[in-house]
PDB file of N, CA and C in Angstrom:
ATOM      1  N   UNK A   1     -15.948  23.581   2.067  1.00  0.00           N
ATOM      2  CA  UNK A   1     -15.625  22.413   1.292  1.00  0.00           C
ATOM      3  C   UNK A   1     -16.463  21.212   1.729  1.00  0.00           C
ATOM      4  N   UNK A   2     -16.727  21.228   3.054  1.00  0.00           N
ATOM      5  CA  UNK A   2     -17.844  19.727   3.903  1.00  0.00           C
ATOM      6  C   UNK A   2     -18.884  20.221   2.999  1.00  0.00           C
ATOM      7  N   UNK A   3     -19.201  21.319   2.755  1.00  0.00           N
ATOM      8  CA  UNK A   3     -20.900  21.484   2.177  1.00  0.00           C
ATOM      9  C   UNK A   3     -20.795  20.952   0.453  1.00  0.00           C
ATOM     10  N   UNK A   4     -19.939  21.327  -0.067  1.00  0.00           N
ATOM     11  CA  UNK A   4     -19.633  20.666  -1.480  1.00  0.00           C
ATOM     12  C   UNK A   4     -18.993  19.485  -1.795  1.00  0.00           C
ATOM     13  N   UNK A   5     -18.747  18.878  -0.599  1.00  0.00           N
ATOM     14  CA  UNK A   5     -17.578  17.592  -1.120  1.00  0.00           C
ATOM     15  C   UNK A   5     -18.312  16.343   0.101  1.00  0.00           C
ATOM     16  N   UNK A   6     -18.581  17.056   1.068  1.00  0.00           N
ATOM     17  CA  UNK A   6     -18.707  16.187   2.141  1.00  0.00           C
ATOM     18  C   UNK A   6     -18.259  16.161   3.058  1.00  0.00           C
ATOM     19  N   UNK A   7     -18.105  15.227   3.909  1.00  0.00           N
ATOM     20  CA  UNK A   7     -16.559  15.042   4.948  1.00  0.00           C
ATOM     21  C   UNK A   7     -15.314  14.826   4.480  1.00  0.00           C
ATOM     22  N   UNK A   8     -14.762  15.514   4.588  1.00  0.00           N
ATOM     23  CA  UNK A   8     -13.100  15.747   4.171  1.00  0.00           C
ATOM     24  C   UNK A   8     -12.820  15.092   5.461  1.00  0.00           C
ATOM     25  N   UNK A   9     -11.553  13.868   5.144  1.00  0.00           N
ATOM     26  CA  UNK A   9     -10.633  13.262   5.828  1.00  0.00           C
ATOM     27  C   UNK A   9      -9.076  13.623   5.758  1.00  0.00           C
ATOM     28  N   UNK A  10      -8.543  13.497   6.908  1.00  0.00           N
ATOM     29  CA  UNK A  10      -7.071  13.831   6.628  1.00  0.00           C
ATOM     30  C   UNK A  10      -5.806  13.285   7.549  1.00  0.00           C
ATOM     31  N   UNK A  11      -4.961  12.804   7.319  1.00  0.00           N
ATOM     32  CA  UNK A  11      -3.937  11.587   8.142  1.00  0.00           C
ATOM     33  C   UNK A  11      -2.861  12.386   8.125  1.00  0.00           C
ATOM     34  N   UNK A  12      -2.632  12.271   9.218  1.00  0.00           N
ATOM     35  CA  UNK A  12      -0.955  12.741   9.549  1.00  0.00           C
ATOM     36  C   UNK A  12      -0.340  11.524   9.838  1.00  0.00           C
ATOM     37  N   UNK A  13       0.564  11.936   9.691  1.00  0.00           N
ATOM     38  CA  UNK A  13       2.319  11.016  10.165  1.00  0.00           C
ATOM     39  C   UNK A  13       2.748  10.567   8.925  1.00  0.00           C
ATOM     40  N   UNK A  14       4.492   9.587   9.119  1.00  0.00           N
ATOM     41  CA  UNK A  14       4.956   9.180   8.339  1.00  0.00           C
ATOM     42  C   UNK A  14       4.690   7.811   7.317  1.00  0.00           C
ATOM     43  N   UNK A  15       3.164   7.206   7.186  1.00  0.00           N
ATOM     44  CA  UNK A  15       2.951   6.345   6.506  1.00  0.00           C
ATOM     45  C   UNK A  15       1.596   6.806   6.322  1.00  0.00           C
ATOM     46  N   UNK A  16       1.228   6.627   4.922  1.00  0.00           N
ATOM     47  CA  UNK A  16      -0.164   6.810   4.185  1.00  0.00           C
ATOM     48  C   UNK A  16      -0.280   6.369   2.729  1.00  0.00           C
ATOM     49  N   UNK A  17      -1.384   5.212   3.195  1.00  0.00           N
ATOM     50  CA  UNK A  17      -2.367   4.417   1.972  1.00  0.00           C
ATOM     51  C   UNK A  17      -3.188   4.929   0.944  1.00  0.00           C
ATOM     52  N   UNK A  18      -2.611   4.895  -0.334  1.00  0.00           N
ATOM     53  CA  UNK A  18      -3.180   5.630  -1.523  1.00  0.00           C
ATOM     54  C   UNK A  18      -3.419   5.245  -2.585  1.00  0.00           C
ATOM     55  N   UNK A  19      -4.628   4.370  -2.584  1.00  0.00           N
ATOM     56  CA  UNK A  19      -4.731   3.864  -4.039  1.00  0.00           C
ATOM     57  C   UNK A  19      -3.810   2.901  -4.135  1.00  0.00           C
ATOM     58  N   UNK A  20      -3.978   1.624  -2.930  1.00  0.00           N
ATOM     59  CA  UNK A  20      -3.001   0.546  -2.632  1.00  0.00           C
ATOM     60  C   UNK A  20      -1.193   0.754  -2.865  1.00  0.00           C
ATOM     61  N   UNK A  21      -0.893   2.333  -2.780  1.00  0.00           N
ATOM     62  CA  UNK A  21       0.220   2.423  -2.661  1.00  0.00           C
ATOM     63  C   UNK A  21       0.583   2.652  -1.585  1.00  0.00           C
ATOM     64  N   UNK A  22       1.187   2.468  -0.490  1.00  0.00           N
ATOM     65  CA  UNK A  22       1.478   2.671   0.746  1.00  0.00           C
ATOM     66  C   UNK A  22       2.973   3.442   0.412  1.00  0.00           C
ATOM     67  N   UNK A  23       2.990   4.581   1.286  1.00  0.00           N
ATOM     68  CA  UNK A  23       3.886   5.661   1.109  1.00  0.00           C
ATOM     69  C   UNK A  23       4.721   6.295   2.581  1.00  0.00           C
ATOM     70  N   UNK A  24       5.810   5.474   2.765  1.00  0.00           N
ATOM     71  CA  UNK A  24       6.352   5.721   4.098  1.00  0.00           C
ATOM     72  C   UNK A  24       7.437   6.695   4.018  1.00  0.00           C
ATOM     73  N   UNK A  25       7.264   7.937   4.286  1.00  0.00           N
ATOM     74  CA  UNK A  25       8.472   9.137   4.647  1.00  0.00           C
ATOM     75  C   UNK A  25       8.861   8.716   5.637  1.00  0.00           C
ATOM     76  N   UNK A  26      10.659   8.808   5.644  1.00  0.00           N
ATOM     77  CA  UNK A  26      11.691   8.653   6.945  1.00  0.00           C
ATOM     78  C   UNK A  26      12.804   9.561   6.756  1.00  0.00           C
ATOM     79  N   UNK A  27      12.332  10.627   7.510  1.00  0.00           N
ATOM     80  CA  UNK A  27      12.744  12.084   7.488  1.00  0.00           C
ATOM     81  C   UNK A  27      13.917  11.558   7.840  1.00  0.00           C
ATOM     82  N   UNK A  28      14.350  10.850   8.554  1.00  0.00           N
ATOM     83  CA  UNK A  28      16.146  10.908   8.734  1.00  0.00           C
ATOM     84  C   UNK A  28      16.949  10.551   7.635  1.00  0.00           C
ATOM     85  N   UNK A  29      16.557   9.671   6.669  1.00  0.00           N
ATOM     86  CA  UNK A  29      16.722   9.583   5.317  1.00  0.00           C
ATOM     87  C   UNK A  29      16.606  10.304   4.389  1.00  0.00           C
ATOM     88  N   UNK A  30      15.985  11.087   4.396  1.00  0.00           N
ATOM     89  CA  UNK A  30      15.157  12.094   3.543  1.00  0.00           C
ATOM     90  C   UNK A  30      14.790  11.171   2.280  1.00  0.00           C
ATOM     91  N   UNK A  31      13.557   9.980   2.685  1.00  0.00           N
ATOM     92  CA  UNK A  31      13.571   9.309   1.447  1.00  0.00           C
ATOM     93  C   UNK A  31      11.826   9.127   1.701  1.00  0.00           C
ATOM     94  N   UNK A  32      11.522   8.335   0.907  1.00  0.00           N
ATOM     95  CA  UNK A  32      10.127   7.816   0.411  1.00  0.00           C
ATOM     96  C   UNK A  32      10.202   6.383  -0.401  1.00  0.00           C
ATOM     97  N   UNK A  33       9.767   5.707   0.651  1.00  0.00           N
ATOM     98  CA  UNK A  33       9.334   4.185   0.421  1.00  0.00           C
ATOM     99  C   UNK A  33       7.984   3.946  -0.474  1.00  0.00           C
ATOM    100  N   UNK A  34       7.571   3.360  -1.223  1.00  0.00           N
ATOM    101  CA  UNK A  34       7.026   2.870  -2.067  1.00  0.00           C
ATOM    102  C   UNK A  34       6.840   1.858  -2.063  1.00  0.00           C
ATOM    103  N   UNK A  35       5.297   0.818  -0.952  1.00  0.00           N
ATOM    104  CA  UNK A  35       5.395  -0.831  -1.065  1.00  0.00           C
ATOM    105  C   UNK A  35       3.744  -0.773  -1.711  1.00  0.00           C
ATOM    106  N   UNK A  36       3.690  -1.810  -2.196  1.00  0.00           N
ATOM    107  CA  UNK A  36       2.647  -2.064  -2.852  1.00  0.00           C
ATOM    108  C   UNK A  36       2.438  -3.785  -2.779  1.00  0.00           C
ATOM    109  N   UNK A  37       2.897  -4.377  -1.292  1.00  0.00           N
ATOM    110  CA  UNK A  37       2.988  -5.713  -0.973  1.00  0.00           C
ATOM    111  C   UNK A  37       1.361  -6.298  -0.746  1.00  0.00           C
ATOM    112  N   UNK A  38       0.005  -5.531  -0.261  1.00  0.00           N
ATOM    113  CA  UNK A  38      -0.372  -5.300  -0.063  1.00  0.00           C
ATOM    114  C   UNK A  38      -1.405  -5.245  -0.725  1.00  0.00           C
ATOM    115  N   UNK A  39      -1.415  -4.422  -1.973  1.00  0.00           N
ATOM    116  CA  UNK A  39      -1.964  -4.455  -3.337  1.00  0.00           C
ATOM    117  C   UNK A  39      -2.142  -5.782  -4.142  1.00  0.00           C
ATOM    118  N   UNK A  40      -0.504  -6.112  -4.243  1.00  0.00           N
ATOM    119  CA  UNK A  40      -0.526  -7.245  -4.942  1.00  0.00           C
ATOM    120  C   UNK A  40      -0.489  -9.083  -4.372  1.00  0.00           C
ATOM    121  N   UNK A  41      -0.649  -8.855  -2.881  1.00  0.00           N
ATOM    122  CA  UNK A  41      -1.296  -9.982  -2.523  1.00  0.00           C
ATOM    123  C   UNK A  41      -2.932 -10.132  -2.722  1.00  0.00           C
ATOM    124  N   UNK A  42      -3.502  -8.828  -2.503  1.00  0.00           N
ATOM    125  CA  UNK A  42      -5.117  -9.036  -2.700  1.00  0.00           C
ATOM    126  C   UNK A  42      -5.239  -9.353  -4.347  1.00  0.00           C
ATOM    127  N   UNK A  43      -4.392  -8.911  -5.044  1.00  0.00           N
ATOM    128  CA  UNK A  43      -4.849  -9.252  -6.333  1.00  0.00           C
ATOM    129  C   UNK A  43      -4.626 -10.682  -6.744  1.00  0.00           C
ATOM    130  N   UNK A  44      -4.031 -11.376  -6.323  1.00  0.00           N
ATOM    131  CA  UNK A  44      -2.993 -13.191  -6.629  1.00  0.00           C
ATOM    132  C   UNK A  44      -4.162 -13.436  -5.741  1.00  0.00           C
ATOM    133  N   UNK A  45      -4.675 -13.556  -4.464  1.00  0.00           N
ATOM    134  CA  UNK A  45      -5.793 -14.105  -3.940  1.00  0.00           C
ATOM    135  C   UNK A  45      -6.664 -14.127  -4.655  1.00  0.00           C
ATOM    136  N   UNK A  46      -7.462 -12.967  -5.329  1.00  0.00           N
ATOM    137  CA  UNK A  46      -8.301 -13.087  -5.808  1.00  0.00           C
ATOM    138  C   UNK A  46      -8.653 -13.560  -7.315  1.00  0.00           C
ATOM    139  N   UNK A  47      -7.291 -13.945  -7.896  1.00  0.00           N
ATOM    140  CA  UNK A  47      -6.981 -14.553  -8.941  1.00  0.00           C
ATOM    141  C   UNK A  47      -7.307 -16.086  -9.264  1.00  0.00           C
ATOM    142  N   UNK A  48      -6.430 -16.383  -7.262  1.00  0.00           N
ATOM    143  CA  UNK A  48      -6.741 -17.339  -7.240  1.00  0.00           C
ATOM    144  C   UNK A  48      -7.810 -18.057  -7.185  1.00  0.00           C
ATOM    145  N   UNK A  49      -8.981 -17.253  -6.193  1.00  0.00           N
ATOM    146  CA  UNK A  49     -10.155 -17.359  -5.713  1.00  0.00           C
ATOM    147  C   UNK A  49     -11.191 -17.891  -7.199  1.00  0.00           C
ATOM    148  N   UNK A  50     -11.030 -17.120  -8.136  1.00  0.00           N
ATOM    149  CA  UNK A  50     -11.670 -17.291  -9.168  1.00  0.00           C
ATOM    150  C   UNK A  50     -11.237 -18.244 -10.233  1.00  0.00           C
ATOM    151  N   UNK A  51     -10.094 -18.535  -9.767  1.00  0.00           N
ATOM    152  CA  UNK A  51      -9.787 -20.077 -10.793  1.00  0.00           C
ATOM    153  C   UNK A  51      -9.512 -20.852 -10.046  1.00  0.00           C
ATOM    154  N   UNK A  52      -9.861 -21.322  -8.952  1.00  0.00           N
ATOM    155  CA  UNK A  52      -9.718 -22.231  -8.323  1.00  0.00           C
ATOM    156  C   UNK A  52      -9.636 -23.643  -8.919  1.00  0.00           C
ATOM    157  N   UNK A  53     -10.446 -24.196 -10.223  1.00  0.00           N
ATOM    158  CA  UNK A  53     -10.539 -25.169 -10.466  1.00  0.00           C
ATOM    159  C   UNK A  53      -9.103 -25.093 -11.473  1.00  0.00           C
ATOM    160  N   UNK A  54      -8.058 -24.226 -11.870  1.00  0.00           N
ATOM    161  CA  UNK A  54      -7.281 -23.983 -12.643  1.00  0.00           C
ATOM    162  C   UNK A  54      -5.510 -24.721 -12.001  1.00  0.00           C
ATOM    163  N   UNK A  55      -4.788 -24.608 -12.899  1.00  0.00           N
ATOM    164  CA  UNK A  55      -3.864 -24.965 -12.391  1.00  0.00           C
ATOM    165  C   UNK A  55      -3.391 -23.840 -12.677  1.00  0.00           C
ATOM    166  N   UNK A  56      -2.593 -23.255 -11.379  1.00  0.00           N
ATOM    167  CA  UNK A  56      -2.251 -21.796 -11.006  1.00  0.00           C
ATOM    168  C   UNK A  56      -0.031 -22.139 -11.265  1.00  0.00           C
ATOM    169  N   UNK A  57       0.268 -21.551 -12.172  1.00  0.00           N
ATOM    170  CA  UNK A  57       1.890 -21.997 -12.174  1.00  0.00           C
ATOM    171  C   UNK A  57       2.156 -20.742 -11.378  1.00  0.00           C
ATOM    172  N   UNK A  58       3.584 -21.062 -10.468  1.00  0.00           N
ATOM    173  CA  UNK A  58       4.182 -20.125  -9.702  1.00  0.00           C
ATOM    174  C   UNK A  58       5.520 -19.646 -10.581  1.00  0.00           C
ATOM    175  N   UNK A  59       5.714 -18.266 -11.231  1.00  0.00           N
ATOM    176  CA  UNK A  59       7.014 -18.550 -11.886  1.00  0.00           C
ATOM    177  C   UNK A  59       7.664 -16.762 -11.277  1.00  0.00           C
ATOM    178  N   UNK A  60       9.052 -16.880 -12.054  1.00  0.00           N
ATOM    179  CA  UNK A  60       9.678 -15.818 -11.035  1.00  0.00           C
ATOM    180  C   UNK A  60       9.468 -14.232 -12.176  1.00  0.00           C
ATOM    181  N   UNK A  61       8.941 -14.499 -13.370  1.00  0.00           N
ATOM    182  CA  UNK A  61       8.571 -13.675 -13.976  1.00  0.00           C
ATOM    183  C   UNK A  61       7.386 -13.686 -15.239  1.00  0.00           C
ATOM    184  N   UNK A  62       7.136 -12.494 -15.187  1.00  0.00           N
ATOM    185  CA  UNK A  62       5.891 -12.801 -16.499  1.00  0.00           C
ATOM    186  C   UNK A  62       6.481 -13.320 -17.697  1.00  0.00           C
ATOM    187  N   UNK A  63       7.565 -12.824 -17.834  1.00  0.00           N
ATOM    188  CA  UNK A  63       8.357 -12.775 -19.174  1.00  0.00           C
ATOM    189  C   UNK A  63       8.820 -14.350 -19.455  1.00  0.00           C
ATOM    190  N   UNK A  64       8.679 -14.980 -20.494  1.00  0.00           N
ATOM    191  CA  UNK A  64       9.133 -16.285 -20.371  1.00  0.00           C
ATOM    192  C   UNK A  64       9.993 -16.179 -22.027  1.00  0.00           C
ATOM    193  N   UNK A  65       9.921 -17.241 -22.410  1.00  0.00           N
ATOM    194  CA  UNK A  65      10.893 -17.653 -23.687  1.00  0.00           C
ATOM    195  C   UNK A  65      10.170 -17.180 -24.716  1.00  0.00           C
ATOM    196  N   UNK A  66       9.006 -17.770 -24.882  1.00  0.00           N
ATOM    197  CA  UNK A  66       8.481 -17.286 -25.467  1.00  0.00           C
ATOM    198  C   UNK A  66       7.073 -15.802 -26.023  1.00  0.00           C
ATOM    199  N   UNK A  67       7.718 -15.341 -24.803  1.00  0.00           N
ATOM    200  CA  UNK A  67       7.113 -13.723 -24.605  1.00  0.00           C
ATOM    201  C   UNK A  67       6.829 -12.466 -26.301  1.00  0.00           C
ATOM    202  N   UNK A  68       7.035 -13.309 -27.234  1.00  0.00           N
ATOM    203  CA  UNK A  68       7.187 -12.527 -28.351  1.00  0.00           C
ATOM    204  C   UNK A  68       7.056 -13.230 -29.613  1.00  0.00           C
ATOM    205  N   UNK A  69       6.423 -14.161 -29.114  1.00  0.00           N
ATOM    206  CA  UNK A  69       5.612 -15.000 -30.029  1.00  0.00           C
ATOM    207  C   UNK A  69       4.688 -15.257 -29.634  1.00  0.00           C
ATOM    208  N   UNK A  70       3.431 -15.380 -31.580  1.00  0.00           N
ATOM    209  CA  UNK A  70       2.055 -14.790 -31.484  1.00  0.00           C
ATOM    210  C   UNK A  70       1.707 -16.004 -32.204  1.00  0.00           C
ATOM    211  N   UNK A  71       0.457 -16.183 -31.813  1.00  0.00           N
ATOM    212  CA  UNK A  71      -0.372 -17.964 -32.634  1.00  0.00           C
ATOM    213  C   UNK A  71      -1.054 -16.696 -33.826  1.00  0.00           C
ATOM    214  N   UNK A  72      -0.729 -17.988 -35.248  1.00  0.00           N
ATOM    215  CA  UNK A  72      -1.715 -17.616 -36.582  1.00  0.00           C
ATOM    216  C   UNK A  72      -3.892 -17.683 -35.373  1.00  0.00           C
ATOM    217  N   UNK A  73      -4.620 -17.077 -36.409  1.00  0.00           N
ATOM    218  CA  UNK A  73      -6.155 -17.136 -36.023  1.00  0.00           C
ATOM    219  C   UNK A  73      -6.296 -18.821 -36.488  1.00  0.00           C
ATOM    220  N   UNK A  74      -6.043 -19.263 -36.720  1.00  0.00           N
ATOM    221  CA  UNK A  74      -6.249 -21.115 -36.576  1.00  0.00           C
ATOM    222  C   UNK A  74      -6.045 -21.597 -35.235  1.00  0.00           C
ATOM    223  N   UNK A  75      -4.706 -21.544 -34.410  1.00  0.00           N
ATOM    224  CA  UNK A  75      -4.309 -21.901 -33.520  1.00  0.00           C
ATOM    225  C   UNK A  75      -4.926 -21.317 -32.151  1.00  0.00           C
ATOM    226  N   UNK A  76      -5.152 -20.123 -32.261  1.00  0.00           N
ATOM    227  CA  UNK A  76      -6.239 -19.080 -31.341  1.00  0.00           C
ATOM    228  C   UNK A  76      -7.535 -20.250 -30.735  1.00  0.00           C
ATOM    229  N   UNK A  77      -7.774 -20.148 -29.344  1.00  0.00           N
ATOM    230  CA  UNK A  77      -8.767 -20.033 -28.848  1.00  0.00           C
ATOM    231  C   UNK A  77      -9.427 -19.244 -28.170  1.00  0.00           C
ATOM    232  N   UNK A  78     -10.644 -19.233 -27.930  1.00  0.00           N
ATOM    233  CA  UNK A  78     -10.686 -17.980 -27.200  1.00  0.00           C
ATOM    234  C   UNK A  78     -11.403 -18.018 -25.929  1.00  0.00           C
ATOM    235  N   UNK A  79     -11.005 -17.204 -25.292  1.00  0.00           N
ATOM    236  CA  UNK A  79     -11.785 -17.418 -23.602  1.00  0.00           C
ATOM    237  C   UNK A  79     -13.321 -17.595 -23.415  1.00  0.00           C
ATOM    238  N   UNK A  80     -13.881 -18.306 -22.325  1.00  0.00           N
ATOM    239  CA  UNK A  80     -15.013 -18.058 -21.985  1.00  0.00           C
ATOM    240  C   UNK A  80     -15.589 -16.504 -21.689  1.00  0.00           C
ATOM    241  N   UNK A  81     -16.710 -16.029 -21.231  1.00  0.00           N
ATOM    242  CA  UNK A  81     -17.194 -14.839 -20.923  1.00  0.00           C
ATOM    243  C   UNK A  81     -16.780 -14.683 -19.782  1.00  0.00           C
ATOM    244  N   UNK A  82     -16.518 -15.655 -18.036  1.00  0.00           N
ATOM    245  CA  UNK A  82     -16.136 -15.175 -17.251  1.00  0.00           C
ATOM    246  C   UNK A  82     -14.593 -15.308 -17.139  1.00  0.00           C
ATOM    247  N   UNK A  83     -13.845 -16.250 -18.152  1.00  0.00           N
ATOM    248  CA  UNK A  83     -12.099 -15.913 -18.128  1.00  0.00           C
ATOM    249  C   UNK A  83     -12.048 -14.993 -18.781  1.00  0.00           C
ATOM    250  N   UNK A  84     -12.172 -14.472 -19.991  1.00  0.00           N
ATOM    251  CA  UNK A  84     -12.108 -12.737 -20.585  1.00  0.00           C
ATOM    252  C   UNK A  84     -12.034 -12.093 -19.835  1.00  0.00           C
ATOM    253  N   UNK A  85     -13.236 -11.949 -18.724  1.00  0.00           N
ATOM    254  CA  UNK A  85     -13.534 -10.620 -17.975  1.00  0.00           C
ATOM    255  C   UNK A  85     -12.540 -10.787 -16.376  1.00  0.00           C
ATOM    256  N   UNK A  86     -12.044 -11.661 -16.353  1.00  0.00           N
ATOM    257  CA  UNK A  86     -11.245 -11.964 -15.623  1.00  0.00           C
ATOM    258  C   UNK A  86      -9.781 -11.819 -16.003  1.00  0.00           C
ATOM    259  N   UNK A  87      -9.687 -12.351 -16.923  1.00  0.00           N
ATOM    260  CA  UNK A  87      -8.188 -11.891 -17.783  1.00  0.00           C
ATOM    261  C   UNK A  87      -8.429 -10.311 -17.877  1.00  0.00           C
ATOM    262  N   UNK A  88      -9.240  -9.553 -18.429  1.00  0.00           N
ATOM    263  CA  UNK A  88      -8.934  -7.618 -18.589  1.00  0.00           C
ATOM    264  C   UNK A  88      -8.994  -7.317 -17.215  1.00  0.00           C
ATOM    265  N   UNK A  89      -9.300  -8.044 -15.983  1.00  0.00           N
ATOM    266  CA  UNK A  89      -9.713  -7.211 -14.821  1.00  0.00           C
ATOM    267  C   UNK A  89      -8.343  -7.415 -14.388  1.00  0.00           C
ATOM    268  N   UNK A  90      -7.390  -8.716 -14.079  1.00  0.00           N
ATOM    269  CA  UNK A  90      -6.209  -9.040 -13.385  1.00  0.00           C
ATOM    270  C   UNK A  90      -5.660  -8.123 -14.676  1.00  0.00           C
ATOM    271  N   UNK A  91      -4.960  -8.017 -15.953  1.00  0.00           N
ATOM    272  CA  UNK A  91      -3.977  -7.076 -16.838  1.00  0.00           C
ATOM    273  C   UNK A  91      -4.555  -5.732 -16.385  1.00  0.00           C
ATOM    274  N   UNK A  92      -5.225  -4.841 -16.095  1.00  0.00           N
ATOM    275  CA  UNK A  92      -5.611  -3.846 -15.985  1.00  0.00           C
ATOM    276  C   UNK A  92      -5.004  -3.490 -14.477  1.00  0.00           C
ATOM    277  N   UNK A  93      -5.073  -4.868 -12.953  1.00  0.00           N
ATOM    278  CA  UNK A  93      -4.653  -4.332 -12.351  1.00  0.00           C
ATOM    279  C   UNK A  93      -2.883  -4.007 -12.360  1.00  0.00           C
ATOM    280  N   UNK A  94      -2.379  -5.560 -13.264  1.00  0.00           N
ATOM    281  CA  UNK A  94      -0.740  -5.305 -13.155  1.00  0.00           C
ATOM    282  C   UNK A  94      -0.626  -3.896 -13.774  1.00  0.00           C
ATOM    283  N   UNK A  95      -1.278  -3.584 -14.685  1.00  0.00           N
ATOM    284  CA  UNK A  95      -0.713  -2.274 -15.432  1.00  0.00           C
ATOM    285  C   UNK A  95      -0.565  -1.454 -14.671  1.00  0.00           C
ATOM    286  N   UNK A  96      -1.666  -1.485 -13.090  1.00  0.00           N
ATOM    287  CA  UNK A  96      -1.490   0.003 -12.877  1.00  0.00           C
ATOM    288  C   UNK A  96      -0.127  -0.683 -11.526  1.00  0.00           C
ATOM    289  N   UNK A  97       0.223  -1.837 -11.141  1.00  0.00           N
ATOM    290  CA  UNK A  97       1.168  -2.162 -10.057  1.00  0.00           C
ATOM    291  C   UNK A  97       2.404  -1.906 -10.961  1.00  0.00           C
ATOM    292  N   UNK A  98       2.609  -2.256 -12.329  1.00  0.00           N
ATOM    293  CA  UNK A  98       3.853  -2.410 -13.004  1.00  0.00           C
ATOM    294  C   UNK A  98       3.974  -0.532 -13.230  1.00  0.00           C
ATOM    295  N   UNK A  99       3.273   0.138 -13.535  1.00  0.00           N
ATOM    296  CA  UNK A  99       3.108   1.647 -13.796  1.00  0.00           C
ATOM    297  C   UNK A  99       3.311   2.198 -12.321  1.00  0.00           C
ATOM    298  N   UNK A 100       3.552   2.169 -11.120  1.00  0.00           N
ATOM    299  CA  UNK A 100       3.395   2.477  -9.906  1.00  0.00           C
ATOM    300  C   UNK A 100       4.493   2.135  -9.058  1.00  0.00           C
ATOM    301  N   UNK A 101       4.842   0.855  -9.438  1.00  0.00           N
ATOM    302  CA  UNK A 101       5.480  -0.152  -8.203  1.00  0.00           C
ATOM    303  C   UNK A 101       6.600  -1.004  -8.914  1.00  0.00           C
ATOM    304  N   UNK A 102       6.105  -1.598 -10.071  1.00  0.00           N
ATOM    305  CA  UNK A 102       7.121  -2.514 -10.865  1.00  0.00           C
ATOM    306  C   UNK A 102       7.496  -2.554 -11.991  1.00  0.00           C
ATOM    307  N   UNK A 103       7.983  -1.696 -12.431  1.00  0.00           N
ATOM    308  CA  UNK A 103       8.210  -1.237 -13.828  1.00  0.00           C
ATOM    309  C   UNK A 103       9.113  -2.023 -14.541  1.00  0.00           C
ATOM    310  N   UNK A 104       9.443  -3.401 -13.665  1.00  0.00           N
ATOM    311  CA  UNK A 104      10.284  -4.591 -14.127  1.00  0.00           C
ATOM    312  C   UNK A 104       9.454  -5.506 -15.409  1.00  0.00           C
ATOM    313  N   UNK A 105       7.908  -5.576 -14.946  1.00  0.00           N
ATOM    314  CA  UNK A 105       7.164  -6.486 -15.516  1.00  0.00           C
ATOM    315  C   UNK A 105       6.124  -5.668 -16.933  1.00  0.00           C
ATOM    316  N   UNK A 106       6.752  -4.280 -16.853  1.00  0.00           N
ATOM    317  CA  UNK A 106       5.850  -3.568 -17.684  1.00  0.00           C
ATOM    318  C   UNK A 106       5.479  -4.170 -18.879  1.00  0.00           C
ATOM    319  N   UNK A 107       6.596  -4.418 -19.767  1.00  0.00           N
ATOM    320  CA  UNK A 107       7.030  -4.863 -20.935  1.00  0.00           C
ATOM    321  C   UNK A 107       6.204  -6.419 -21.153  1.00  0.00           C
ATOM    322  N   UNK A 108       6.499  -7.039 -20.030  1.00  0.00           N
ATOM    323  CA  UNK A 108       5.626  -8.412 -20.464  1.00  0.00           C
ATOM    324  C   UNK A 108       3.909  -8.585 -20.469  1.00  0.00           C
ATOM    325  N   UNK A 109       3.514  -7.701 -19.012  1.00  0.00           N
ATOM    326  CA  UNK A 109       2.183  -7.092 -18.731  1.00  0.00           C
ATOM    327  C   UNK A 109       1.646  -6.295 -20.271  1.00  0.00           C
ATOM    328  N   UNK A 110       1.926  -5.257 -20.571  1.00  0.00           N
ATOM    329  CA  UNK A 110       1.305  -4.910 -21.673  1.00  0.00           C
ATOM    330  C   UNK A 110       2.015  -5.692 -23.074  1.00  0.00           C
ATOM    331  N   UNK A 111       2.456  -6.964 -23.294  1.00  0.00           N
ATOM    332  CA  UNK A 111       2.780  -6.947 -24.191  1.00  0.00           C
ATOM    333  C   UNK A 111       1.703  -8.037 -24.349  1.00  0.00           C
TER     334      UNK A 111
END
């Protein structure tokens, strides 16, 4: 498999990092922890990092009042080239934290 794949790596014990899911077995429990604290601080940093000149609101959910209401194409503006590509890069990552980790925010994330 080293000759076709490469160096194969491999971790033992009860905690292992996967695709920013961190996965802690506690055999006396017989359970499996699921944090993704980790994930989603690097992503809000780097959110922040890139709008720095922005005013960043802190709120306790995506979902607000008006979560289900849509502007007519009059009222529409539309993003610059680097907020676009910044807006699909941050929704692309909640999708995969809300699909993984928080399936609280799914509904507002893809909506």
């Amino acid at each position: 498999m080293n000759d076709e794949y490469g160096k194969i790596t491999e971790h033992h014990g009860n905690e292992h990092d996967y695709l920013g899911m961190v996965l802690t077995y506690e055999p006396e429990e017989k359970k499996i922890i699921l944090n993704m604290r980790s994930y989603t601080k690097t992503m809000i940093d780097e959110f922040e990092q890139g709008n720095e000149n922005d005013i960043i609101k802190n709120v306790k959910t995506p979902a607000t009042s008006n979560l289900f209401k849509t502007r007519n194409e009059t009222e529409a503006s539309y993003l610059s080239a680097t907020r676009s590509s910044c807006f699909h890069s941050m929704t692309a990552k909640l999708l995969f934290l809300a699909k993984r980790g928080r399936p609280d925010i799914l509904l507002a994330v893809s909506l």
